[in-house]
PDB file of N, CA and C in Angstrom:
ATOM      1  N   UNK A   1      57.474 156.740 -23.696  1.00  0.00           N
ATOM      2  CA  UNK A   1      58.214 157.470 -24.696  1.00  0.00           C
ATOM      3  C   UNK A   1      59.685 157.092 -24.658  1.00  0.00           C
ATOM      4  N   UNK A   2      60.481 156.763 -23.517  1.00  0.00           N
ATOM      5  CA  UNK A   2      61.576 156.129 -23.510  1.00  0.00           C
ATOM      6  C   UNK A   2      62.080 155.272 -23.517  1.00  0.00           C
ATOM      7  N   UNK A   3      61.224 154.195 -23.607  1.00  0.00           N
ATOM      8  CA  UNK A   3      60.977 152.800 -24.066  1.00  0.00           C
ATOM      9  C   UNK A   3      61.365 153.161 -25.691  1.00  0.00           C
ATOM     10  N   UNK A   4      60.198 153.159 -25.892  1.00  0.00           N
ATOM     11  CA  UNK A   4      60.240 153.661 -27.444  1.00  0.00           C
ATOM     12  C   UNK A   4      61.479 154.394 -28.103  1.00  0.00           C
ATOM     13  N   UNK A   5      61.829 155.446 -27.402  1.00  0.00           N
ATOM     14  CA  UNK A   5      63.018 155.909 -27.685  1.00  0.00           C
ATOM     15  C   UNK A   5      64.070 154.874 -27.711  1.00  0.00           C
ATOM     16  N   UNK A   6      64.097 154.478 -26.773  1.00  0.00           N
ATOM     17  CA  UNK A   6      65.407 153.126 -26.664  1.00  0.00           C
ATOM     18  C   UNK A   6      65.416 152.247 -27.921  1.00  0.00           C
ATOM     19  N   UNK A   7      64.390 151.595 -27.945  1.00  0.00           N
ATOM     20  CA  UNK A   7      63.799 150.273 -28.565  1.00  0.00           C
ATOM     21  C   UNK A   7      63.579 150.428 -29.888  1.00  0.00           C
ATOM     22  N   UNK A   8      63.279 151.270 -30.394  1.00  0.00           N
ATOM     23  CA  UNK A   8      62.354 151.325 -32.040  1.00  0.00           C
ATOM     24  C   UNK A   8      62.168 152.808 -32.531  1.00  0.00           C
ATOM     25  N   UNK A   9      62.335 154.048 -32.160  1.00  0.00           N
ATOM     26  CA  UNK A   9      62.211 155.206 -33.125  1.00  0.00           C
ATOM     27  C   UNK A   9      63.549 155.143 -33.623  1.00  0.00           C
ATOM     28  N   UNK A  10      63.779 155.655 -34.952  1.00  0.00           N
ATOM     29  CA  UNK A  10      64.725 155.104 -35.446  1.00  0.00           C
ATOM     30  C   UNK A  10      64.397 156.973 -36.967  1.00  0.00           C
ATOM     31  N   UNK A  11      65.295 157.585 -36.938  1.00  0.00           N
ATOM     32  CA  UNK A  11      64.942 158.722 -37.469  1.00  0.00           C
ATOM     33  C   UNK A  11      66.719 158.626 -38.272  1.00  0.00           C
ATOM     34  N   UNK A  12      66.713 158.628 -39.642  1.00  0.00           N
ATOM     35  CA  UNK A  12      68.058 158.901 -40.241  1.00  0.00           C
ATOM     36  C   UNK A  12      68.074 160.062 -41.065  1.00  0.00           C
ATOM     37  N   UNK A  13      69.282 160.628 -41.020  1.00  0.00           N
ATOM     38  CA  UNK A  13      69.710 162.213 -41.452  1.00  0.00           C
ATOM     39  C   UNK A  13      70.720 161.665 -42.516  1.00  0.00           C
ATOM     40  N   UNK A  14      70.562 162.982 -43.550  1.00  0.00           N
ATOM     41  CA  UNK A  14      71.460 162.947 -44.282  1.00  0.00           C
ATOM     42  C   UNK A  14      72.921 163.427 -43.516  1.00  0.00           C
ATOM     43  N   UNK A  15      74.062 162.718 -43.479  1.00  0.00           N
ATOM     44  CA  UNK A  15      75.294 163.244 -42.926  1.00  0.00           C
ATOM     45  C   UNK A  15      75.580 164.251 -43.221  1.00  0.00           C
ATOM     46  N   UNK A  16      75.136 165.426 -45.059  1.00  0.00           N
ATOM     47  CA  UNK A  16      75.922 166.629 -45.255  1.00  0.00           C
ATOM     48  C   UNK A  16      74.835 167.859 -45.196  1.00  0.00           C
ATOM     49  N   UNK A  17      73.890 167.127 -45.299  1.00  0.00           N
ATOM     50  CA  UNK A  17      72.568 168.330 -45.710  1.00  0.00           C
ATOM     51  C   UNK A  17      72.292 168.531 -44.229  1.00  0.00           C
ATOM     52  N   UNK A  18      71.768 167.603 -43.513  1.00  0.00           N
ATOM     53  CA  UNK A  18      71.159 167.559 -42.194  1.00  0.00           C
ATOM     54  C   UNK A  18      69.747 167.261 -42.444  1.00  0.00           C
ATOM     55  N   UNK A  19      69.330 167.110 -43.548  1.00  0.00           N
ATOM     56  CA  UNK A  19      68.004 166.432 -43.837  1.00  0.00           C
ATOM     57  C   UNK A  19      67.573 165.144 -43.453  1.00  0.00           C
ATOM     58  N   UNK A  20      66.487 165.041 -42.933  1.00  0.00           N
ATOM     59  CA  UNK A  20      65.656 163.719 -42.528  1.00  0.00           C
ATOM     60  C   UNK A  20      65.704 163.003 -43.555  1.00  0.00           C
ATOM     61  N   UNK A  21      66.058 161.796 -43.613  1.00  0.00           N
ATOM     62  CA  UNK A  21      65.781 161.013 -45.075  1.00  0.00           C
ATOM     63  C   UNK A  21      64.122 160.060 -44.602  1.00  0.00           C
ATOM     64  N   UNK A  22      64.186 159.954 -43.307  1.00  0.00           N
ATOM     65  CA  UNK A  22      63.295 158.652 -43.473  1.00  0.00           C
ATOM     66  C   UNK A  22      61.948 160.436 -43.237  1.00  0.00           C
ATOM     67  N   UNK A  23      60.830 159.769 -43.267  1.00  0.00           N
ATOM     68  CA  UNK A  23      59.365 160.459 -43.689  1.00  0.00           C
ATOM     69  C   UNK A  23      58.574 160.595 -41.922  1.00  0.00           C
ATOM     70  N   UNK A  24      59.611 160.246 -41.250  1.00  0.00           N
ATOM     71  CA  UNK A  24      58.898 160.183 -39.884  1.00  0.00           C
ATOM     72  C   UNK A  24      59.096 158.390 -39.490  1.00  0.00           C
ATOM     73  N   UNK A  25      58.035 158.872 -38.265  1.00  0.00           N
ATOM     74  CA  UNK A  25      57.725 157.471 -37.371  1.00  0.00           C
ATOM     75  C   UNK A  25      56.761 156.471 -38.092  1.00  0.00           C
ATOM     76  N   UNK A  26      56.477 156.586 -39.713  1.00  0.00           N
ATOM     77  CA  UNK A  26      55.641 155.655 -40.142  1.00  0.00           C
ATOM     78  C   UNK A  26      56.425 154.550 -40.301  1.00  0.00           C
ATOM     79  N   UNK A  27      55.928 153.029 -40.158  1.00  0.00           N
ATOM     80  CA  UNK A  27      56.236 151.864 -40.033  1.00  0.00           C
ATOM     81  C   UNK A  27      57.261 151.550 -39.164  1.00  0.00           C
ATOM     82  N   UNK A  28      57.038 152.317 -37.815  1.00  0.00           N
ATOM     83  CA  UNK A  28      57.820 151.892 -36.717  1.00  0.00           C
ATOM     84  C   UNK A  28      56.884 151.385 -35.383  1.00  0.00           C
ATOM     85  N   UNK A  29      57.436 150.577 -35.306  1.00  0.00           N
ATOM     86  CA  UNK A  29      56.548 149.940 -34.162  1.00  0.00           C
ATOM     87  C   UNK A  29      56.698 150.927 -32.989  1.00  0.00           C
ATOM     88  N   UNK A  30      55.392 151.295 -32.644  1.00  0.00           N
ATOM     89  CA  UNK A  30      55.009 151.968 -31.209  1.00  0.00           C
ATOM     90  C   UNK A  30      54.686 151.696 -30.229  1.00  0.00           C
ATOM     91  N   UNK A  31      55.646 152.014 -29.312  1.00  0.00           N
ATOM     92  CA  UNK A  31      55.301 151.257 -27.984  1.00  0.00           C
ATOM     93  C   UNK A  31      54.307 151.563 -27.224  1.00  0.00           C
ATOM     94  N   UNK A  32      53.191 150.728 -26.671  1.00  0.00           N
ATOM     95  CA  UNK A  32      51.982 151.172 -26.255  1.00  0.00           C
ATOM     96  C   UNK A  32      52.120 150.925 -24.392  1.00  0.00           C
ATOM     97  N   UNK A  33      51.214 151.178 -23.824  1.00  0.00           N
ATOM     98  CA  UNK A  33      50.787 150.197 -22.524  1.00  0.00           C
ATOM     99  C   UNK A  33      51.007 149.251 -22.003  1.00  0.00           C
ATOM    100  N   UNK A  34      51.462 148.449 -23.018  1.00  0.00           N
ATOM    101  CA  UNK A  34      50.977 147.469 -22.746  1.00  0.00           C
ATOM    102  C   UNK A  34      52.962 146.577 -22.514  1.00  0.00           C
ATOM    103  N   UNK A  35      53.763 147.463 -23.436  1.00  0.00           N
ATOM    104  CA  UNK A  35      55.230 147.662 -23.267  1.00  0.00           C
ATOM    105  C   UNK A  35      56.250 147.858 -21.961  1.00  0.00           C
ATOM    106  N   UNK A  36      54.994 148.789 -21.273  1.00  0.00           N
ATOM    107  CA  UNK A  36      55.646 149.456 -19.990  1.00  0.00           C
ATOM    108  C   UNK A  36      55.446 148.873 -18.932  1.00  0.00           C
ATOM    109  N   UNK A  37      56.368 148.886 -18.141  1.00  0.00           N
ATOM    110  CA  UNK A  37      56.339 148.393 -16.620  1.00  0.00           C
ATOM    111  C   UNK A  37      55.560 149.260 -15.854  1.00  0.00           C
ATOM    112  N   UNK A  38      55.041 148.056 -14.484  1.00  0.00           N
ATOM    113  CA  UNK A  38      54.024 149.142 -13.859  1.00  0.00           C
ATOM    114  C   UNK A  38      54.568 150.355 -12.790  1.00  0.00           C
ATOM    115  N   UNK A  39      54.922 151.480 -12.837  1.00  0.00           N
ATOM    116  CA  UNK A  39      55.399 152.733 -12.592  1.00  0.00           C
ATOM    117  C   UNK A  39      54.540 153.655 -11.619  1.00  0.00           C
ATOM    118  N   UNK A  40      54.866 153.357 -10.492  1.00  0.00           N
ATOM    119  CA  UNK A  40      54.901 154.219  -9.347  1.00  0.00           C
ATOM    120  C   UNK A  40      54.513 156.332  -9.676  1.00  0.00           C
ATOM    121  N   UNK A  41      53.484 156.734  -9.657  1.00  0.00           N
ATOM    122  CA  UNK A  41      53.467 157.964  -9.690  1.00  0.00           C
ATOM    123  C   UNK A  41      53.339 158.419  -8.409  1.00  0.00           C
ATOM    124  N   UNK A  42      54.361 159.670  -8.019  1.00  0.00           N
ATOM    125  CA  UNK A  42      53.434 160.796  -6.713  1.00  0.00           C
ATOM    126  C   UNK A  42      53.701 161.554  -7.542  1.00  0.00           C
ATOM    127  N   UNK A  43      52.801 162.300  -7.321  1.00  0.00           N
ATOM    128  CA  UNK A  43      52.699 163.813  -7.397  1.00  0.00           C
ATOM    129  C   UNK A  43      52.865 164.911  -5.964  1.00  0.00           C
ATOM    130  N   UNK A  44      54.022 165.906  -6.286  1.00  0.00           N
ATOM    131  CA  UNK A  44      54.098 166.628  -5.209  1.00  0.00           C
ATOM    132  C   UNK A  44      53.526 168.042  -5.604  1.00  0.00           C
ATOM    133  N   UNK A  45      52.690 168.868  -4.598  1.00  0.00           N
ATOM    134  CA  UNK A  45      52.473 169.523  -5.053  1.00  0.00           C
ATOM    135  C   UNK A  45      53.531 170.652  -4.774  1.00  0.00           C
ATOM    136  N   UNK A  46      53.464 171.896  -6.060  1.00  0.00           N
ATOM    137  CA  UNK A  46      54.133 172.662  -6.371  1.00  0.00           C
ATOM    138  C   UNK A  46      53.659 174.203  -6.119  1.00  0.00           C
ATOM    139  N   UNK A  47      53.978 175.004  -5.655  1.00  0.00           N
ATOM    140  CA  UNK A  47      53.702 176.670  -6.090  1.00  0.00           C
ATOM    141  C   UNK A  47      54.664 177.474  -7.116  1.00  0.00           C
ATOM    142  N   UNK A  48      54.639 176.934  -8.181  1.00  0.00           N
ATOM    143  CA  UNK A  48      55.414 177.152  -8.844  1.00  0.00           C
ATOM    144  C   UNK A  48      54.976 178.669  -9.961  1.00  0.00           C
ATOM    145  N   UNK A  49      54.798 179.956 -10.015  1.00  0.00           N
ATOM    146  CA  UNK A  49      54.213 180.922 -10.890  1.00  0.00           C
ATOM    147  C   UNK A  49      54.427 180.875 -12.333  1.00  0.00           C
ATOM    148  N   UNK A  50      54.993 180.041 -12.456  1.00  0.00           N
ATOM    149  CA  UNK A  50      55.524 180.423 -13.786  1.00  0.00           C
ATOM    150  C   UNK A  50      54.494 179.286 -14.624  1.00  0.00           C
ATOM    151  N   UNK A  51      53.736 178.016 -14.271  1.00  0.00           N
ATOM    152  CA  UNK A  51      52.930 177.499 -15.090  1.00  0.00           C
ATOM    153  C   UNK A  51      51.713 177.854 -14.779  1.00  0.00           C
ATOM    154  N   UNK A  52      50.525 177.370 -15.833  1.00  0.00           N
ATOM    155  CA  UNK A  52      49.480 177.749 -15.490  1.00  0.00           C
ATOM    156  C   UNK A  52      48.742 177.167 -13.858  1.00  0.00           C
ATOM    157  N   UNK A  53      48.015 177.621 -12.982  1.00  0.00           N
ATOM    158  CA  UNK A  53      48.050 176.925 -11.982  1.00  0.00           C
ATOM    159  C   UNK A  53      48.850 176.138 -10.921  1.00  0.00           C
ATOM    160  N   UNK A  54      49.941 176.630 -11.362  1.00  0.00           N
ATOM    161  CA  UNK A  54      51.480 176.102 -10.760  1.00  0.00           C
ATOM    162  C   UNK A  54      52.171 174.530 -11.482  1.00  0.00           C
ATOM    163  N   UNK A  55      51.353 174.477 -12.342  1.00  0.00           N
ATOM    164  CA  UNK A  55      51.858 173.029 -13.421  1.00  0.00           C
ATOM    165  C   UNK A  55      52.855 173.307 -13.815  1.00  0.00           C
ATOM    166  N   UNK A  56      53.726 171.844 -13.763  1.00  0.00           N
ATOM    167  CA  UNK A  56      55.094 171.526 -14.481  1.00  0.00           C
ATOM    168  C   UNK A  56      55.124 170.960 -15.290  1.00  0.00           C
ATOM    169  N   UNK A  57      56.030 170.915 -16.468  1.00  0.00           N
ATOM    170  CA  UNK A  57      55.996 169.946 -17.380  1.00  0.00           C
ATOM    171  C   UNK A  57      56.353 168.847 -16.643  1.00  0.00           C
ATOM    172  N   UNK A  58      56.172 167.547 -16.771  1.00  0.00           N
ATOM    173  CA  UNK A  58      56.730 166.154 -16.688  1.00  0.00           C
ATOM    174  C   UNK A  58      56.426 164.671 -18.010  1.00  0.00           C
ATOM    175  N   UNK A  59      55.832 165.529 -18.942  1.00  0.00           N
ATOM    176  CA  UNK A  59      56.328 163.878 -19.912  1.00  0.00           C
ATOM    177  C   UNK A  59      57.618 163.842 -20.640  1.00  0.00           C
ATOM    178  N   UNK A  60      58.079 164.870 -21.281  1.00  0.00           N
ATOM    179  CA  UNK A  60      59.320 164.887 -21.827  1.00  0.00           C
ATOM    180  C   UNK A  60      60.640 164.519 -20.791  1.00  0.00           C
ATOM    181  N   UNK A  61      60.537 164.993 -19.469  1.00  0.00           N
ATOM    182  CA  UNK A  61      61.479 164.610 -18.480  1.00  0.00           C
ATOM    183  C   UNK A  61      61.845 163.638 -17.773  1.00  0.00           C
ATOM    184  N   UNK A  62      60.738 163.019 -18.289  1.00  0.00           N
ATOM    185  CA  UNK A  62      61.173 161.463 -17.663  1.00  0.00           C
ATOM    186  C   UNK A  62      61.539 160.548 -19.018  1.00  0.00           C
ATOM    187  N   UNK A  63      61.609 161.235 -20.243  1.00  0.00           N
ATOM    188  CA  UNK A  63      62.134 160.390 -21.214  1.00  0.00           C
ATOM    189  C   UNK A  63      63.444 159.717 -20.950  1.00  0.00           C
ATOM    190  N   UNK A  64      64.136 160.997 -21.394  1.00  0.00           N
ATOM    191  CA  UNK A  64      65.935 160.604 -21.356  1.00  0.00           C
ATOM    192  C   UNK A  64      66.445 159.667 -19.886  1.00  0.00           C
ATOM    193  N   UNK A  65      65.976 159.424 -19.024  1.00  0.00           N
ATOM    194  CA  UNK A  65      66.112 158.627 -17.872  1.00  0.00           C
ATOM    195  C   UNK A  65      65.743 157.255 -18.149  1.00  0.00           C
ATOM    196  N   UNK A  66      64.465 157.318 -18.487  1.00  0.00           N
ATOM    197  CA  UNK A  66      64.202 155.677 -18.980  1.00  0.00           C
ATOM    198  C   UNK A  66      65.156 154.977 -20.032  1.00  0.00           C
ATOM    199  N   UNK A  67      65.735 155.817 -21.482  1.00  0.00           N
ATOM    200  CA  UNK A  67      66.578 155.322 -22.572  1.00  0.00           C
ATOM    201  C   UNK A  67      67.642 155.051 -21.926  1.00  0.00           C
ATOM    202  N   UNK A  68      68.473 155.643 -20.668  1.00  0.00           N
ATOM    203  CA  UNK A  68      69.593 155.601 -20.198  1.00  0.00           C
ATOM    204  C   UNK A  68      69.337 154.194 -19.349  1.00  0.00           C
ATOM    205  N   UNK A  69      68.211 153.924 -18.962  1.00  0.00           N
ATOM    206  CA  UNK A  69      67.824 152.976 -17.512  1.00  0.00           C
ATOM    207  C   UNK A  69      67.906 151.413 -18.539  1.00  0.00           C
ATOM    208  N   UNK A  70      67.313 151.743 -19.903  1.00  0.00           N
ATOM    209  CA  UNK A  70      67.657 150.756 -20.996  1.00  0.00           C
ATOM    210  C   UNK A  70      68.391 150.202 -21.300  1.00  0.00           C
ATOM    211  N   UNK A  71      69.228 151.340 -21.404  1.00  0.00           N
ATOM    212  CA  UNK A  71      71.208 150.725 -21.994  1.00  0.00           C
ATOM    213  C   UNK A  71      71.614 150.309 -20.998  1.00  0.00           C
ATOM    214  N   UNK A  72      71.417 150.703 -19.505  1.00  0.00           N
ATOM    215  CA  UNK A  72      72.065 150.001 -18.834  1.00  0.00           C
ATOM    216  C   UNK A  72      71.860 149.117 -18.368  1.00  0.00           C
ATOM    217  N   UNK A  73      70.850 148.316 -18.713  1.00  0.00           N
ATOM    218  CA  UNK A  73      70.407 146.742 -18.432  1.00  0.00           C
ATOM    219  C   UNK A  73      70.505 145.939 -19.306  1.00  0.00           C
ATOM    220  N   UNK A  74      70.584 146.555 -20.660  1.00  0.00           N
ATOM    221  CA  UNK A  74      71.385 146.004 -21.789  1.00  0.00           C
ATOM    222  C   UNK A  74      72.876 145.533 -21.349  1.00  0.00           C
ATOM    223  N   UNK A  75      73.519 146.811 -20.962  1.00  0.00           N
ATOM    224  CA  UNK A  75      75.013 146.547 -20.425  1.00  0.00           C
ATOM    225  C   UNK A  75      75.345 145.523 -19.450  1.00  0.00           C
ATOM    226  N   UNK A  76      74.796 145.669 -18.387  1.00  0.00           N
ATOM    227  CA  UNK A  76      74.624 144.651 -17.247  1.00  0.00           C
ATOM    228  C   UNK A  76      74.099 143.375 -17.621  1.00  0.00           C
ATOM    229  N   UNK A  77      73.198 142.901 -18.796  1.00  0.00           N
ATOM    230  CA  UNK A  77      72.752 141.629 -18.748  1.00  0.00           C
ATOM    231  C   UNK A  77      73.998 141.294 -20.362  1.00  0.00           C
ATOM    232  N   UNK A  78      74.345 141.975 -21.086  1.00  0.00           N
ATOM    233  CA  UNK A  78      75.509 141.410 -21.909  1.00  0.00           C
ATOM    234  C   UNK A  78      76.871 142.085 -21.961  1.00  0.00           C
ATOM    235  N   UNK A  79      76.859 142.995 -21.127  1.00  0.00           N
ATOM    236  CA  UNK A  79      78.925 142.945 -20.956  1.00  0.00           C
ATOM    237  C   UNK A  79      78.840 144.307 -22.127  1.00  0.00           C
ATOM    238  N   UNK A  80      78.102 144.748 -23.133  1.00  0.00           N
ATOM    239  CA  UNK A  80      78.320 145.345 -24.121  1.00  0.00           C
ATOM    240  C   UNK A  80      77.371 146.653 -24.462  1.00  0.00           C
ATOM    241  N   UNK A  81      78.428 148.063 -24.532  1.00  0.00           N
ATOM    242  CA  UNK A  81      77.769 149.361 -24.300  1.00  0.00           C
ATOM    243  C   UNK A  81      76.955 149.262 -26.045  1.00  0.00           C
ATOM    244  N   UNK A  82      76.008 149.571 -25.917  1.00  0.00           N
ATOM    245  CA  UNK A  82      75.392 150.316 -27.055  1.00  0.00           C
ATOM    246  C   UNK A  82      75.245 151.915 -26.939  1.00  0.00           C
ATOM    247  N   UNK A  83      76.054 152.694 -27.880  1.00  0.00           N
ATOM    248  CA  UNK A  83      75.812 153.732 -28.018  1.00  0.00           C
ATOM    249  C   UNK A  83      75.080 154.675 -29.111  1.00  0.00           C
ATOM    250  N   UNK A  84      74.513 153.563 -29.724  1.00  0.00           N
ATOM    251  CA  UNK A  84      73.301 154.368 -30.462  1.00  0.00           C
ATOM    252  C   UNK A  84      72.328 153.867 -30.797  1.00  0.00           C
ATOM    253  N   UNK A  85      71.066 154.461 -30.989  1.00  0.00           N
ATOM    254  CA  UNK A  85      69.787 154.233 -30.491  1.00  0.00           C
ATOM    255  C   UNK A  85      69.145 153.961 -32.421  1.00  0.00           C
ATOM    256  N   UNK A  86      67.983 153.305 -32.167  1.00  0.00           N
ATOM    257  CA  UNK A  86      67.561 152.490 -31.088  1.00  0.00           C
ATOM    258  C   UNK A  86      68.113 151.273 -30.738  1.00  0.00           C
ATOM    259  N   UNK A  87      68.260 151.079 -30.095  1.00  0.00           N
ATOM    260  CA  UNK A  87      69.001 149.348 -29.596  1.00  0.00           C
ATOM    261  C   UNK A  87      68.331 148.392 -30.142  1.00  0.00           C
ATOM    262  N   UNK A  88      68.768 147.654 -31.337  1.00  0.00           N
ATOM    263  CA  UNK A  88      68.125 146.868 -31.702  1.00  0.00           C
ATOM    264  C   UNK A  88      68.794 145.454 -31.482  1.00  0.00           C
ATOM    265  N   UNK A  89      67.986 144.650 -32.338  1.00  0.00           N
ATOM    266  CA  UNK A  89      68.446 143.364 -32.009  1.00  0.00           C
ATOM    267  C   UNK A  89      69.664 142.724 -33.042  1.00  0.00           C
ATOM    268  N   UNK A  90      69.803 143.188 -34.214  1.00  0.00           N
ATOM    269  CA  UNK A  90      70.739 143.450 -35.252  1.00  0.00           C
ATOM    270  C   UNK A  90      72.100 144.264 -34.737  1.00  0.00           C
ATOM    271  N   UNK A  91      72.122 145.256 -34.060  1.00  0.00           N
ATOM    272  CA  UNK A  91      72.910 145.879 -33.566  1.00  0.00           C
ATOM    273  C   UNK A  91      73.724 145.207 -32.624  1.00  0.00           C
ATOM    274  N   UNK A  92      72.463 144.770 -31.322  1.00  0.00           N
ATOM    275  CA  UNK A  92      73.279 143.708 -30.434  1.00  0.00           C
ATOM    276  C   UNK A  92      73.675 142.810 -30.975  1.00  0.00           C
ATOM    277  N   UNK A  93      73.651 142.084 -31.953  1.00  0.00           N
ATOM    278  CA  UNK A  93      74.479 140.911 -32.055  1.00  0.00           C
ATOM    279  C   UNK A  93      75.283 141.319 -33.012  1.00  0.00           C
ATOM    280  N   UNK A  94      76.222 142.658 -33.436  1.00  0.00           N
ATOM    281  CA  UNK A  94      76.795 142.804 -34.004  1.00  0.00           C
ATOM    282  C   UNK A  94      77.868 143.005 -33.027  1.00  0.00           C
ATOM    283  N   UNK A  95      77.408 143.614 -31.927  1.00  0.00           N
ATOM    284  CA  UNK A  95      78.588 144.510 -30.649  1.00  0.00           C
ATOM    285  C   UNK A  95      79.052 143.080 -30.258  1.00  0.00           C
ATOM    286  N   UNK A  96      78.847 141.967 -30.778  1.00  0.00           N
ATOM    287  CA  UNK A  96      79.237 140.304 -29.996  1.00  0.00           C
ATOM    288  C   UNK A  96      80.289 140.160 -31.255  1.00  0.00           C
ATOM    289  N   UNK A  97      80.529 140.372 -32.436  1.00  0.00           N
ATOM    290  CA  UNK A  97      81.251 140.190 -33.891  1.00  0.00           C
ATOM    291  C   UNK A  97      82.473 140.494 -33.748  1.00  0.00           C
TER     292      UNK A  97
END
């Protein structure tokens, strides 16, 4: 999901309304399996009461870490911050202009 986030969801707002202009994630390339590096899971266990069976969320929380882990290998392999998403390839060679 933070791959994806980085790379290719791409969602535009109207600047005054706050309306979505684009219709969603149709005709955006989705990053599958096959995108991702191979990623180390543990699981620790938790007594946590508040989820069912003591479950935590964890897919949304490891998003924003991966988009950040993105830009910054972007940064490190060309000298140049991208600060808005998705990082494309049009973009990068504009931050070189």
């Amino acid at each position: 999901m933070g791959i994806g986030m980085a790379l290719h969801e791409d969602l535009i707002y109207d600047p005054r309304s706050g309306q979505a202009l684009t219709a969603g994630y149709y005709g955006h390339r989705v990053a599958t399996h096959m995108d991702a590096p191979e990623i180390e899971v543990i699981f620790i266990e938790s007594d946590d009461g508040y989820g069912p069976y003591g479950a935590k969320s964890i897919g949304e929380a490891g998003k924003l870490p991966a988009v950040a882990a993105v830009g910054n290998a972007i940064f490190n392999a060309t000298g140049r911050r991208m600060k808005d998403l998705p990082i494309r390839r049009d973009r990068l060679v504009g931050a070189f202009a």
